[in-house]
PDB file of N, CA and C in Angstrom:
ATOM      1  N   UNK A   1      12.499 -18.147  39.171  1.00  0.00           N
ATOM      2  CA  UNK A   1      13.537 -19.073  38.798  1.00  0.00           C
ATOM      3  C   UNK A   1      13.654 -19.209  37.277  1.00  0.00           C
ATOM      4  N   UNK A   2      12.731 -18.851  36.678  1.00  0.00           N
ATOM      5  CA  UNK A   2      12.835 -18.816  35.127  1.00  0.00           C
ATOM      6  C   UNK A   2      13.632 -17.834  34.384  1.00  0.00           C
ATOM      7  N   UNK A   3      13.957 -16.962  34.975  1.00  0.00           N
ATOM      8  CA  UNK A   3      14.775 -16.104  34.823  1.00  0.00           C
ATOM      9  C   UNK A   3      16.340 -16.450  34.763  1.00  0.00           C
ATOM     10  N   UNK A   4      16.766 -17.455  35.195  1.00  0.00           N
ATOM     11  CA  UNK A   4      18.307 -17.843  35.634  1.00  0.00           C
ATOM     12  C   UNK A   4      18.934 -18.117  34.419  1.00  0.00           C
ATOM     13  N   UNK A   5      18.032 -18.991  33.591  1.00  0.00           N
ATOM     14  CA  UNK A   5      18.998 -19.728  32.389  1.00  0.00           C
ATOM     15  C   UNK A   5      18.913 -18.402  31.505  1.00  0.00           C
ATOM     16  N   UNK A   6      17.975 -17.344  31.381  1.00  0.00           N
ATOM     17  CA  UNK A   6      18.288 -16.399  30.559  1.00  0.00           C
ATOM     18  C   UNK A   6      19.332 -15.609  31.063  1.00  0.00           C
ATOM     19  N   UNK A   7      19.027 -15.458  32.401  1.00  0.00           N
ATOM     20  CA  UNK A   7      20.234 -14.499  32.604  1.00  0.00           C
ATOM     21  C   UNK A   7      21.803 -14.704  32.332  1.00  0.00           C
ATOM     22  N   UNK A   8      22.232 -15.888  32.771  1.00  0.00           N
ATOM     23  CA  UNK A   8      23.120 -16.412  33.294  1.00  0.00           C
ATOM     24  C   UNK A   8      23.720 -17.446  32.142  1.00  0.00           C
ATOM     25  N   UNK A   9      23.016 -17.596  30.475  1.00  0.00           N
ATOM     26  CA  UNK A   9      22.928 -18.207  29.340  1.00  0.00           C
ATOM     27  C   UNK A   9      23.681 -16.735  28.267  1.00  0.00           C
ATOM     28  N   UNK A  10      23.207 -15.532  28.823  1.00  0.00           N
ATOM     29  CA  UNK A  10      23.821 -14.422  27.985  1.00  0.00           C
ATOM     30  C   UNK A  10      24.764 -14.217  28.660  1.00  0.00           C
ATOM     31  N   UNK A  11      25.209 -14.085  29.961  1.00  0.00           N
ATOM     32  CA  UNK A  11      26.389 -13.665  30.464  1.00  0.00           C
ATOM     33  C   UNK A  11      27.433 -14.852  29.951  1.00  0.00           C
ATOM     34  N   UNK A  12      27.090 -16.469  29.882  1.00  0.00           N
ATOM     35  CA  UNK A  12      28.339 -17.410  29.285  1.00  0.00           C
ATOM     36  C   UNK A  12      28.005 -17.212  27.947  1.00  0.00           C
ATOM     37  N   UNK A  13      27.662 -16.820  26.556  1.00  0.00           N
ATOM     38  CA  UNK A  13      27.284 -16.244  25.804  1.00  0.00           C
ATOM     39  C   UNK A  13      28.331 -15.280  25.513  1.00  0.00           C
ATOM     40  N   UNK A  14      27.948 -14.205  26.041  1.00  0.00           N
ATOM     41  CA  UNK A  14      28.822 -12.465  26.452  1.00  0.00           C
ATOM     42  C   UNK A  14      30.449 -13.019  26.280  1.00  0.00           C
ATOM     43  N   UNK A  15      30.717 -13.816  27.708  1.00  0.00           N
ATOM     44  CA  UNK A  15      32.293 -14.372  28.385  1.00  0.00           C
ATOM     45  C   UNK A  15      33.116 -15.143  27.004  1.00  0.00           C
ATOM     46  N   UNK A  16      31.792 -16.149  26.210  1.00  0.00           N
ATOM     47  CA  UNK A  16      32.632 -16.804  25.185  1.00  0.00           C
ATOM     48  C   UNK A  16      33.188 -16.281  24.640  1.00  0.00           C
ATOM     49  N   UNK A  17      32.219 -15.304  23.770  1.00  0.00           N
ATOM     50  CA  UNK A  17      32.006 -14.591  22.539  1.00  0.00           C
ATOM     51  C   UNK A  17      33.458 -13.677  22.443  1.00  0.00           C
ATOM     52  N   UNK A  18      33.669 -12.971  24.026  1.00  0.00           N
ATOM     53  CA  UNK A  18      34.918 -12.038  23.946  1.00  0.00           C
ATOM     54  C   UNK A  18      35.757 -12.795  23.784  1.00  0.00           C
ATOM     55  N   UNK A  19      35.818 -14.112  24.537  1.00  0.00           N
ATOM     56  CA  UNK A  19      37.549 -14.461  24.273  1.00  0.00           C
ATOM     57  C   UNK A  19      37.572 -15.039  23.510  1.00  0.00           C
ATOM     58  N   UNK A  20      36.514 -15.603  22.393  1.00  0.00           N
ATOM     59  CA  UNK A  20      37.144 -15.784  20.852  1.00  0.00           C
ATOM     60  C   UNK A  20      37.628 -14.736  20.379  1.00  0.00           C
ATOM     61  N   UNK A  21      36.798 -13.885  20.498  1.00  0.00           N
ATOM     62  CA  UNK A  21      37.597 -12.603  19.491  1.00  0.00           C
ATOM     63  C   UNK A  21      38.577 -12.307  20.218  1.00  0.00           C
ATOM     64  N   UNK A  22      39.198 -12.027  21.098  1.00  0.00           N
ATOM     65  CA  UNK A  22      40.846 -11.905  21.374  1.00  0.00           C
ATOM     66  C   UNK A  22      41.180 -13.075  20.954  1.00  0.00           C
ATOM     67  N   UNK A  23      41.132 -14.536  21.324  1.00  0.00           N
ATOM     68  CA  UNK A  23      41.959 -15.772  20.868  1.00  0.00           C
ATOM     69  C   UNK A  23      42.056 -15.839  18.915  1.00  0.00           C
ATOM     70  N   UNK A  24      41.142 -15.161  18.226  1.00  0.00           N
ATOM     71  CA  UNK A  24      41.342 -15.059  17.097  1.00  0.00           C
ATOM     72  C   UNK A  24      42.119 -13.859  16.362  1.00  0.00           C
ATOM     73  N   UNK A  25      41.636 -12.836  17.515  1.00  0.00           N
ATOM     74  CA  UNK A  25      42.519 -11.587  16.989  1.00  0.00           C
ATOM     75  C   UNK A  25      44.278 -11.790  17.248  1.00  0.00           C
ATOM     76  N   UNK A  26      44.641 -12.367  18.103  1.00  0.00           N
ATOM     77  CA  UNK A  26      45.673 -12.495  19.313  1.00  0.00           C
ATOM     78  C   UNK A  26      46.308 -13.578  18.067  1.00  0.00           C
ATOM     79  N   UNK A  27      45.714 -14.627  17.396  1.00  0.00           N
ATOM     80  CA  UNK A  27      46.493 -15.625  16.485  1.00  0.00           C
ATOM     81  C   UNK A  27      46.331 -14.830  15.065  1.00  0.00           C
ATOM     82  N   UNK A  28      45.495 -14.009  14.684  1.00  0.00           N
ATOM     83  CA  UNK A  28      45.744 -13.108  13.363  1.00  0.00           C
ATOM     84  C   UNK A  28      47.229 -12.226  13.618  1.00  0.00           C
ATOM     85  N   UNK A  29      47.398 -11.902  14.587  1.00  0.00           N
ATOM     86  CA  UNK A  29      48.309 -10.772  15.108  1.00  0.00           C
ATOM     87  C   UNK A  29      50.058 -11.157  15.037  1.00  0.00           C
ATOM     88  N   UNK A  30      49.650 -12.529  15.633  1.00  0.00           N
ATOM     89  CA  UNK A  30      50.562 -13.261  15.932  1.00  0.00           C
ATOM     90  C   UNK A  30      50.933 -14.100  13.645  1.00  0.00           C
ATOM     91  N   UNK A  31      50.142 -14.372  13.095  1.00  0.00           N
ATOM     92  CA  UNK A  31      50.533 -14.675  11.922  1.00  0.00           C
ATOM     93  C   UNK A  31      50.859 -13.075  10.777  1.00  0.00           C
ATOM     94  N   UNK A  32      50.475 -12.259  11.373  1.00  0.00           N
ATOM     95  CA  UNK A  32      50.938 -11.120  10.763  1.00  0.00           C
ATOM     96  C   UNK A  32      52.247 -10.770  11.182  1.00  0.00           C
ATOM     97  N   UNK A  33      52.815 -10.808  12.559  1.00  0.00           N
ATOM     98  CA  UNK A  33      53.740 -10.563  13.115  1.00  0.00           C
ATOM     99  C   UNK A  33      54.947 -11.331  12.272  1.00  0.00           C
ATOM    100  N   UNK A  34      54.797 -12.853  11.722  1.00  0.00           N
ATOM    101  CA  UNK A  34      55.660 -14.040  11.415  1.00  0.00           C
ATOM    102  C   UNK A  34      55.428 -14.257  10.396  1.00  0.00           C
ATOM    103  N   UNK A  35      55.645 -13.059   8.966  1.00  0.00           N
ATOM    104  CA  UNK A  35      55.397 -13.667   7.849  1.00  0.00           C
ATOM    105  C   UNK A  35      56.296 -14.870   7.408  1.00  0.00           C
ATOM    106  N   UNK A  36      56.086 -15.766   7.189  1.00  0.00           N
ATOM    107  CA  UNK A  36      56.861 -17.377   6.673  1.00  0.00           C
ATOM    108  C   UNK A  36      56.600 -17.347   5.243  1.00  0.00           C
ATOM    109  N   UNK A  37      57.220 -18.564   4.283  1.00  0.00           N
ATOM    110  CA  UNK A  37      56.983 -18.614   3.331  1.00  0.00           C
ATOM    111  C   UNK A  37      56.121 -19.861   3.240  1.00  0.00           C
ATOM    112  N   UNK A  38      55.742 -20.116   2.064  1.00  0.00           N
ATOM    113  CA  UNK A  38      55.153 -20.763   1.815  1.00  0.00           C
ATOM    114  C   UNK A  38      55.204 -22.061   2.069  1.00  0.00           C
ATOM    115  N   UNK A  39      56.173 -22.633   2.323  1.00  0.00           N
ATOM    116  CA  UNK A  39      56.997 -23.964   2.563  1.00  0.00           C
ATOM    117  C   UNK A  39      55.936 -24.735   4.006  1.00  0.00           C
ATOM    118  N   UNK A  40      56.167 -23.448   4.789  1.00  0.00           N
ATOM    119  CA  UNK A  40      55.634 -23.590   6.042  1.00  0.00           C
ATOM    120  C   UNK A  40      53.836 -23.627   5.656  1.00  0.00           C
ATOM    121  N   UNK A  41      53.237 -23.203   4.977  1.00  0.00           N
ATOM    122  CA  UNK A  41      51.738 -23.141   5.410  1.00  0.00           C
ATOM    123  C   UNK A  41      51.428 -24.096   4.994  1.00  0.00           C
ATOM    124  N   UNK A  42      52.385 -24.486   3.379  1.00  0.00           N
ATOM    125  CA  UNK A  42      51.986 -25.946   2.831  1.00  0.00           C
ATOM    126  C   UNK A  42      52.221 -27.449   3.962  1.00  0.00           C
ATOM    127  N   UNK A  43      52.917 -26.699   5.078  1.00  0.00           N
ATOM    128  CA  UNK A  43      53.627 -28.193   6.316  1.00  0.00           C
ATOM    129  C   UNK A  43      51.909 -28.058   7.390  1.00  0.00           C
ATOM    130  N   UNK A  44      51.410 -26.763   7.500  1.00  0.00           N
ATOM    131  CA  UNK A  44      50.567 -26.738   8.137  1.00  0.00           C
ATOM    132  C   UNK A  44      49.182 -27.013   7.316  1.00  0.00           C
ATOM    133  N   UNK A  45      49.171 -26.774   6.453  1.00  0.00           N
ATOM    134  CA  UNK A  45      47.885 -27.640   5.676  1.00  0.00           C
ATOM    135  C   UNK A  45      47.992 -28.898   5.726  1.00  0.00           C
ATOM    136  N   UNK A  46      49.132 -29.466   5.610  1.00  0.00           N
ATOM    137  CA  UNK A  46      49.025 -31.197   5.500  1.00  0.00           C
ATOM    138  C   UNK A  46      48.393 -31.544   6.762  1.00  0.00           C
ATOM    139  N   UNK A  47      49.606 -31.282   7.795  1.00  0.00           N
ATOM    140  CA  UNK A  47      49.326 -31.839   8.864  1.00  0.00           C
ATOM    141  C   UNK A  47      47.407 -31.355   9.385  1.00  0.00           C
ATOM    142  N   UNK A  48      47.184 -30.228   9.138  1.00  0.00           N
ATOM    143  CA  UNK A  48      45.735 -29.707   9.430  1.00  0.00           C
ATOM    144  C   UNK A  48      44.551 -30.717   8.508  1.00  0.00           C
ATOM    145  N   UNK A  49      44.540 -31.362   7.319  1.00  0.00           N
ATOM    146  CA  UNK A  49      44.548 -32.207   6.441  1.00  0.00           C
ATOM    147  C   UNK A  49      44.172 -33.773   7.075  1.00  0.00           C
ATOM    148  N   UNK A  50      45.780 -33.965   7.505  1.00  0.00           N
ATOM    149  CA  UNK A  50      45.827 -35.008   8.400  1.00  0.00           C
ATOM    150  C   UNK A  50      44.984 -35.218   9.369  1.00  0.00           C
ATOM    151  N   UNK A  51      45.212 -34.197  10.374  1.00  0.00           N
ATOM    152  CA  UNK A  51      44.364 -33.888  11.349  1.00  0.00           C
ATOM    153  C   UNK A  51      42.637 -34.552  11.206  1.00  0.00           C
ATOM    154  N   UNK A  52      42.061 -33.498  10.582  1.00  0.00           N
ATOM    155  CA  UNK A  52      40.713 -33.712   9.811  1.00  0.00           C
ATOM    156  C   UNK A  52      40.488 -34.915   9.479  1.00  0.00           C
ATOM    157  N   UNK A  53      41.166 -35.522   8.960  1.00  0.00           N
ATOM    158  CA  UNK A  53      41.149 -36.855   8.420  1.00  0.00           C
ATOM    159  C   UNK A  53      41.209 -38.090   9.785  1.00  0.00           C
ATOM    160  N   UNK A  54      42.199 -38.165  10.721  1.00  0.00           N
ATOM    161  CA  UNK A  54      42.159 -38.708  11.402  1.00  0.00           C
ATOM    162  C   UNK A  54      40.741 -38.314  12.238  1.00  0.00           C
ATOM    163  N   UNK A  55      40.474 -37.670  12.759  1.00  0.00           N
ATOM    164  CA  UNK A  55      39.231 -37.130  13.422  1.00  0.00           C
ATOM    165  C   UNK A  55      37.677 -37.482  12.410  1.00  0.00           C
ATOM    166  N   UNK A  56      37.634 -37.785  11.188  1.00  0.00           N
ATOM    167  CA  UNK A  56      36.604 -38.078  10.587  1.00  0.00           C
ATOM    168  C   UNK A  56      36.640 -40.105  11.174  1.00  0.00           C
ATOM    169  N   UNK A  57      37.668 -40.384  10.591  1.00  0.00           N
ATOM    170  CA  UNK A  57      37.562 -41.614  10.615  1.00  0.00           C
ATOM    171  C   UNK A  57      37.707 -42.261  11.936  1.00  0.00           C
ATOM    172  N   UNK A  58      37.891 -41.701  12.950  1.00  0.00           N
ATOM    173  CA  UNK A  58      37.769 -42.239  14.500  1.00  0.00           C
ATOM    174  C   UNK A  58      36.163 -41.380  14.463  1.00  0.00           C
ATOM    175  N   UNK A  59      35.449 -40.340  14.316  1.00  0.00           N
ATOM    176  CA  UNK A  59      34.529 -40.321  14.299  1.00  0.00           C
ATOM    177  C   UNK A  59      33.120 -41.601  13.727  1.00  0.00           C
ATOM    178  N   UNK A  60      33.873 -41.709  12.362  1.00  0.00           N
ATOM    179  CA  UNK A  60      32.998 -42.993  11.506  1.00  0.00           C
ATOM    180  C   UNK A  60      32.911 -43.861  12.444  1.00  0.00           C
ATOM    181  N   UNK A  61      34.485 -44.368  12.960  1.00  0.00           N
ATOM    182  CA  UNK A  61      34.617 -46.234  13.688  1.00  0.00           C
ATOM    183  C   UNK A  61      33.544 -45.678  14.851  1.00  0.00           C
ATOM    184  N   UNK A  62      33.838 -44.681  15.688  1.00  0.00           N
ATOM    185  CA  UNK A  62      32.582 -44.422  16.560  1.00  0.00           C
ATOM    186  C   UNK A  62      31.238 -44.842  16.776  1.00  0.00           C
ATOM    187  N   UNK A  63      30.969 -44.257  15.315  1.00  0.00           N
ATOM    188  CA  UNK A  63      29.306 -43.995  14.830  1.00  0.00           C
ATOM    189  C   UNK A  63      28.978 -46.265  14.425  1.00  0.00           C
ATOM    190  N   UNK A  64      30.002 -46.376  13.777  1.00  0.00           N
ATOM    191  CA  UNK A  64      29.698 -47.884  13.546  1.00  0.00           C
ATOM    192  C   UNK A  64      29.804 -48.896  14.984  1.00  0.00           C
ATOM    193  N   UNK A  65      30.790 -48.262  16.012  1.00  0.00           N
ATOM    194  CA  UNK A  65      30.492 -49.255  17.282  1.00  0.00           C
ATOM    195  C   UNK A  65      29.331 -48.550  17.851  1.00  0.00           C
ATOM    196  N   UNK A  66      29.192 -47.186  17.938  1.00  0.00           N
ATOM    197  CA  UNK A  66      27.233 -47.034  18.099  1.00  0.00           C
ATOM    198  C   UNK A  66      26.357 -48.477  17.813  1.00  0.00           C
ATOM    199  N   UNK A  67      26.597 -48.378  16.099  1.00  0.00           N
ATOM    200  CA  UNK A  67      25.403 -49.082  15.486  1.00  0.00           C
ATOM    201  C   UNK A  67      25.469 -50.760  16.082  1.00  0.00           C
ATOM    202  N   UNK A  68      26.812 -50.887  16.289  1.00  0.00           N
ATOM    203  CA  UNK A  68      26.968 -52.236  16.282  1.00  0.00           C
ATOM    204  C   UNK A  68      26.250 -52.437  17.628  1.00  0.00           C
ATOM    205  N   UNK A  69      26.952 -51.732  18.464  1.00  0.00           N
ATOM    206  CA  UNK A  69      26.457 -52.018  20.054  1.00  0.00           C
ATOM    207  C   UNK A  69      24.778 -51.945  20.124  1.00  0.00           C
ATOM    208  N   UNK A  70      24.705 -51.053  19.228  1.00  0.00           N
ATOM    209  CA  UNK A  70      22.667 -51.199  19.621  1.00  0.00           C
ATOM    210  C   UNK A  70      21.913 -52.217  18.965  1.00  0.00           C
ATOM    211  N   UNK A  71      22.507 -52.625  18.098  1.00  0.00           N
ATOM    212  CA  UNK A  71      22.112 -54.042  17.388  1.00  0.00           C
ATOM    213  C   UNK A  71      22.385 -55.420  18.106  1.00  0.00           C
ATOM    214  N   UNK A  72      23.493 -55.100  18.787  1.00  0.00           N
ATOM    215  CA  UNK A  72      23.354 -56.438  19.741  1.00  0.00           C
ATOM    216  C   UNK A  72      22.687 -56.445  21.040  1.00  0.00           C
ATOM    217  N   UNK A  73      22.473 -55.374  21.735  1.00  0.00           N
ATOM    218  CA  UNK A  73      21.608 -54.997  22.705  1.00  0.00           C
ATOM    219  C   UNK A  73      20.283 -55.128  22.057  1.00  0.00           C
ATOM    220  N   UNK A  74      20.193 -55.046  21.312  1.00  0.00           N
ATOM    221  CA  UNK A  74      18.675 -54.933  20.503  1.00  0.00           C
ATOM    222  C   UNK A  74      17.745 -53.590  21.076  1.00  0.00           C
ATOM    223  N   UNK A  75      18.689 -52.437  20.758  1.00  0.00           N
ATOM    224  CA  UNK A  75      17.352 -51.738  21.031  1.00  0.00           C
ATOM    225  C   UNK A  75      16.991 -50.728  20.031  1.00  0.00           C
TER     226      UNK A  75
END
């Protein structure tokens, strides 16, 4: 039985690994295909920007109702 998580840890491993590289090759392909100007990458940096930003700071409020909640639980 010790054998399972190795086996069966490289095969989901193996499965990921390929379809990033198509899902990354497949969106390189796809931005080579659609050269845009600049207008556009500067609309997708913001919003990507944005993005990041919103996701840090719902991360933070997270991490602080963590702290809060274990401080009143006391543990």
């Amino acid at each position: 039985m010790d054998w399972f998580p190795i086996v069966f840890g490289s095969i989901k491993a193996l499965v990921l690994g390929t379809g990033m590289f198509f899902a990354i090759k497949w969106h390189y392909d796809q931005g080579q295909k659609d050269k845009d100007t600049k207008m556009e990458m500067r609309a997708v940096l913001r919003a990507s920007g944005k993005a990041a930003a919103v996701f840090v700071l719902t991360l933070l409020g997270l991490g602080l109702f963590t702290f809060y909640l274990i401080r009143v639980l006391g543990m």
